[in-house]
C-alpha atoms as a PDB file:
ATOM      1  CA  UNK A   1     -30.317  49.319  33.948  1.00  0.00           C
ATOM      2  CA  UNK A   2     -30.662  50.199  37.706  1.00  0.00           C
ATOM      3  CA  UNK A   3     -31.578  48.271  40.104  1.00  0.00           C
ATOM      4  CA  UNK A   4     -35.330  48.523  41.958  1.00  0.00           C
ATOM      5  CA  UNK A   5     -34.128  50.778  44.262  1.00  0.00           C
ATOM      6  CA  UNK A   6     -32.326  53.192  41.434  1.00  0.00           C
ATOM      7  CA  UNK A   7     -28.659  52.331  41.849  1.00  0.00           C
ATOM      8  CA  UNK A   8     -26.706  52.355  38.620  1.00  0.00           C
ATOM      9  CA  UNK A   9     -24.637  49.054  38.010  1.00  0.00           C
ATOM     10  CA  UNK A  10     -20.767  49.601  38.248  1.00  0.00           C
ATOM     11  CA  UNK A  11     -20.800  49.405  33.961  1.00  0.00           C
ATOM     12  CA  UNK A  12     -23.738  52.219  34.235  1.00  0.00           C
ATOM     13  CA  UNK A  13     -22.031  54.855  36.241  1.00  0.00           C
ATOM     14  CA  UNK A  14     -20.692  57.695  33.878  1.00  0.00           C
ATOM     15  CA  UNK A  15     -17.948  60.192  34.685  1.00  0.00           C
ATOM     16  CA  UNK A  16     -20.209  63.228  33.808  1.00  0.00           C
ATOM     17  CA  UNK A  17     -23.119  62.116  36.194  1.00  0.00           C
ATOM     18  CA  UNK A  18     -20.858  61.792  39.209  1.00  0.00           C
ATOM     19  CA  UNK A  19     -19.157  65.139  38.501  1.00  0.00           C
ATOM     20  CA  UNK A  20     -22.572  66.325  38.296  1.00  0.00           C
ATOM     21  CA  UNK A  21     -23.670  65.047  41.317  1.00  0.00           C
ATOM     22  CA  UNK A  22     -20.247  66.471  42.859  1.00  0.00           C
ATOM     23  CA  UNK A  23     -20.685  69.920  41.571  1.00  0.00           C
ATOM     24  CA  UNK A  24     -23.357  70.637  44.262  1.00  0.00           C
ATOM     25  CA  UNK A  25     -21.873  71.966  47.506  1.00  0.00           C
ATOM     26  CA  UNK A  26     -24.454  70.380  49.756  1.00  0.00           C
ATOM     27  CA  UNK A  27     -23.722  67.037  47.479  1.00  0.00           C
ATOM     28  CA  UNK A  28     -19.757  67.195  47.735  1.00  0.00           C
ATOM     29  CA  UNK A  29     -20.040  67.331  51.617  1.00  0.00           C
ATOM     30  CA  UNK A  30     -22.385  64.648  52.016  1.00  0.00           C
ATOM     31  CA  UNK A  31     -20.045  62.940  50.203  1.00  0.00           C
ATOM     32  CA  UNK A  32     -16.994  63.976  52.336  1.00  0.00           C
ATOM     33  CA  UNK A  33     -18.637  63.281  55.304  1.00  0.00           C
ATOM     34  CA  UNK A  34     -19.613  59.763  54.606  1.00  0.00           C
ATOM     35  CA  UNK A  35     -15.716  59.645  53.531  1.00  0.00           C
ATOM     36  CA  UNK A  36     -15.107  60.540  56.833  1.00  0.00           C
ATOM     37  CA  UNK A  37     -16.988  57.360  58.488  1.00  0.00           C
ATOM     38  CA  UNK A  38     -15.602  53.817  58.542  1.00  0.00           C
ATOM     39  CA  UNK A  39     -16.621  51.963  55.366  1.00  0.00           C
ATOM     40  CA  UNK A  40     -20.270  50.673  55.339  1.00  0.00           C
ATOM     41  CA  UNK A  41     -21.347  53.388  57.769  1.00  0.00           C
ATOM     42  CA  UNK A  42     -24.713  53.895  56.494  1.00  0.00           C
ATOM     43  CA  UNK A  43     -26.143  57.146  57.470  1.00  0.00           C
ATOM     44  CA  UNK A  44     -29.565  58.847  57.752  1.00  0.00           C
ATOM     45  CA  UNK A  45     -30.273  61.157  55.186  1.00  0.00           C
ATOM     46  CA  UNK A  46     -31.398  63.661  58.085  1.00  0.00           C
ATOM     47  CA  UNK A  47     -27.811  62.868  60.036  1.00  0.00           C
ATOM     48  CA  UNK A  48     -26.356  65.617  57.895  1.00  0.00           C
ATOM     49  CA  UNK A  49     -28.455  68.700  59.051  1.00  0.00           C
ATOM     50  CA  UNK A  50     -28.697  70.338  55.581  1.00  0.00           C
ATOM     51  CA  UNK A  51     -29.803  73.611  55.608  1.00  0.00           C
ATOM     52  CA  UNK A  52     -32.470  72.704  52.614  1.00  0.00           C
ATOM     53  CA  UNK A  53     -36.047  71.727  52.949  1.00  0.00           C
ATOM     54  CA  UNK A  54     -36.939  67.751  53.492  1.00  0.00           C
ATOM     55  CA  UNK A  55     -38.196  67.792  49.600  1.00  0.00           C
ATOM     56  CA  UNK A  56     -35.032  69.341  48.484  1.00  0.00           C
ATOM     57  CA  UNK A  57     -32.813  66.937  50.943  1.00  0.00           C
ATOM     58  CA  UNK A  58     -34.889  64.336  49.450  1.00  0.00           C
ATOM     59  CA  UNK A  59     -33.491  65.435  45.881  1.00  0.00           C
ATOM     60  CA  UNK A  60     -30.194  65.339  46.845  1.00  0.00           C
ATOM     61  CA  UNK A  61     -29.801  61.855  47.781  1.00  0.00           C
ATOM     62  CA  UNK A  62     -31.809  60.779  44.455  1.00  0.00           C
ATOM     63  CA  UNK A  63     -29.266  62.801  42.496  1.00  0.00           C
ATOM     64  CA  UNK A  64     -26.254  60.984  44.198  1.00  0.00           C
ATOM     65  CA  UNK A  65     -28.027  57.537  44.287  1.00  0.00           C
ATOM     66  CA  UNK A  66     -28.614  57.806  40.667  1.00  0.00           C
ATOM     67  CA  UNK A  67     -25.209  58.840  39.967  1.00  0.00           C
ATOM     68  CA  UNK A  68     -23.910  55.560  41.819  1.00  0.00           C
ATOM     69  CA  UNK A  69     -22.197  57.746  44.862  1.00  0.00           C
ATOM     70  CA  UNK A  70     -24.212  56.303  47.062  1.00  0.00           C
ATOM     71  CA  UNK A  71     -26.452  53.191  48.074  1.00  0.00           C
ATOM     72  CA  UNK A  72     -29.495  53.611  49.621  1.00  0.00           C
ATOM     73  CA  UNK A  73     -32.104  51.304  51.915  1.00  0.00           C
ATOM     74  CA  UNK A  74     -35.187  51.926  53.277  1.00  0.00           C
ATOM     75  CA  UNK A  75     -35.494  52.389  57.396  1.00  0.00           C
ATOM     76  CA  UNK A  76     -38.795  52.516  58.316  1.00  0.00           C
ATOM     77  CA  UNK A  77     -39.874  56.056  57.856  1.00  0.00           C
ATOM     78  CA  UNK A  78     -36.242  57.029  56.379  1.00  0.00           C
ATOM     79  CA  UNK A  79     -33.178  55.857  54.530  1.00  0.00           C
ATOM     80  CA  UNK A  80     -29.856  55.262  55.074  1.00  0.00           C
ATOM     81  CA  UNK A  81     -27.259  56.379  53.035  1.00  0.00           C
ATOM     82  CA  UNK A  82     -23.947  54.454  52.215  1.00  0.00           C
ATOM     83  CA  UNK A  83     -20.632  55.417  50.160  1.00  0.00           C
ATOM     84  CA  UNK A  84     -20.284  53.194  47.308  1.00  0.00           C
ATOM     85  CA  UNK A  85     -16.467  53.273  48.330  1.00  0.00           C
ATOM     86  CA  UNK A  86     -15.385  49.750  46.557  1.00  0.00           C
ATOM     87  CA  UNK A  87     -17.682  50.518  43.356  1.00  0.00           C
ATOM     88  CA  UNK A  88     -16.067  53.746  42.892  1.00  0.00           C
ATOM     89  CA  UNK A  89     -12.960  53.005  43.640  1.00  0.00           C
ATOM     90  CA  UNK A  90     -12.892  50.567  40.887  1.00  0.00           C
ATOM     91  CA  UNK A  91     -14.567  52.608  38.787  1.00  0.00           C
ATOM     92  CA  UNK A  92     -12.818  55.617  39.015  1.00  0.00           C
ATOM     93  CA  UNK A  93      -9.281  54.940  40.694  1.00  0.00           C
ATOM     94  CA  UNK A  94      -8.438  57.822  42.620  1.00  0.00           C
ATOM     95  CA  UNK A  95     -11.997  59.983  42.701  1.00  0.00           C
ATOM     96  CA  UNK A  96     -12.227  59.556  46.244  1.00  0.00           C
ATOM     97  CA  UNK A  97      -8.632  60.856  46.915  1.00  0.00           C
ATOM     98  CA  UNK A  98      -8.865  63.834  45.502  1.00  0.00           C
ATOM     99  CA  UNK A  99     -12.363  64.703  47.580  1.00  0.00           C
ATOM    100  CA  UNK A 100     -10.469  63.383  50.924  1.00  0.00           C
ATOM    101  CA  UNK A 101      -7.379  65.730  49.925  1.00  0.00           C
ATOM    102  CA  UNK A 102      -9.578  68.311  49.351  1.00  0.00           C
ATOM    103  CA  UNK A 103     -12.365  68.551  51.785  1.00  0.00           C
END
């Protein structure tokens, strides 16, 4: 069951729901992106200028926190996004590769 804030437990987090999650171009390259940062970098969900409505940025993030991609917190008015990097990495050995090979 996921947790208050609607992150799956390592156990919970299914292949097809991250590939899912992944097949949406705006999704992969928040993804890469936070890739990109040092581990634990935790990011607004504005920081990544998508070219989508607040509502449909808003979307996003739930689809990849529910997925298990990526924790979120609360901010004040916004929330920060985080790479589950160690969860998913132990999880699914070698996921992240690939996207950093191919981003």
């Amino acid at each position: 069951m996921p947790d208050e804030d609607g992150h799956p437990s390592l156990e919970e987090m299914s292949l097809p729901a991250v590939l899912s999650a992944l097949a949406d171009p705006l999704r992969y390259a928040v993804v890469s992106a936070l890739l990109k940062e040092p581990e634990g970098t935790a990011r607004t969900c504005a920081s990544f200028n998508l070219p989508v409505s607040k509502s449909t940025i808003t979307h996003h993030f739930k689809v990849l926190r529910e997925a298990g991609l990526v924790g979120q917190v609360d901010r004040g008015n916004s929330r920060a996004a985080t790479l589950r990097r160690a969860e998913l990495d132990e999880r699914f050995p070698g996921l992240l590769d690939l996207i950093r090979a191919n981003h």
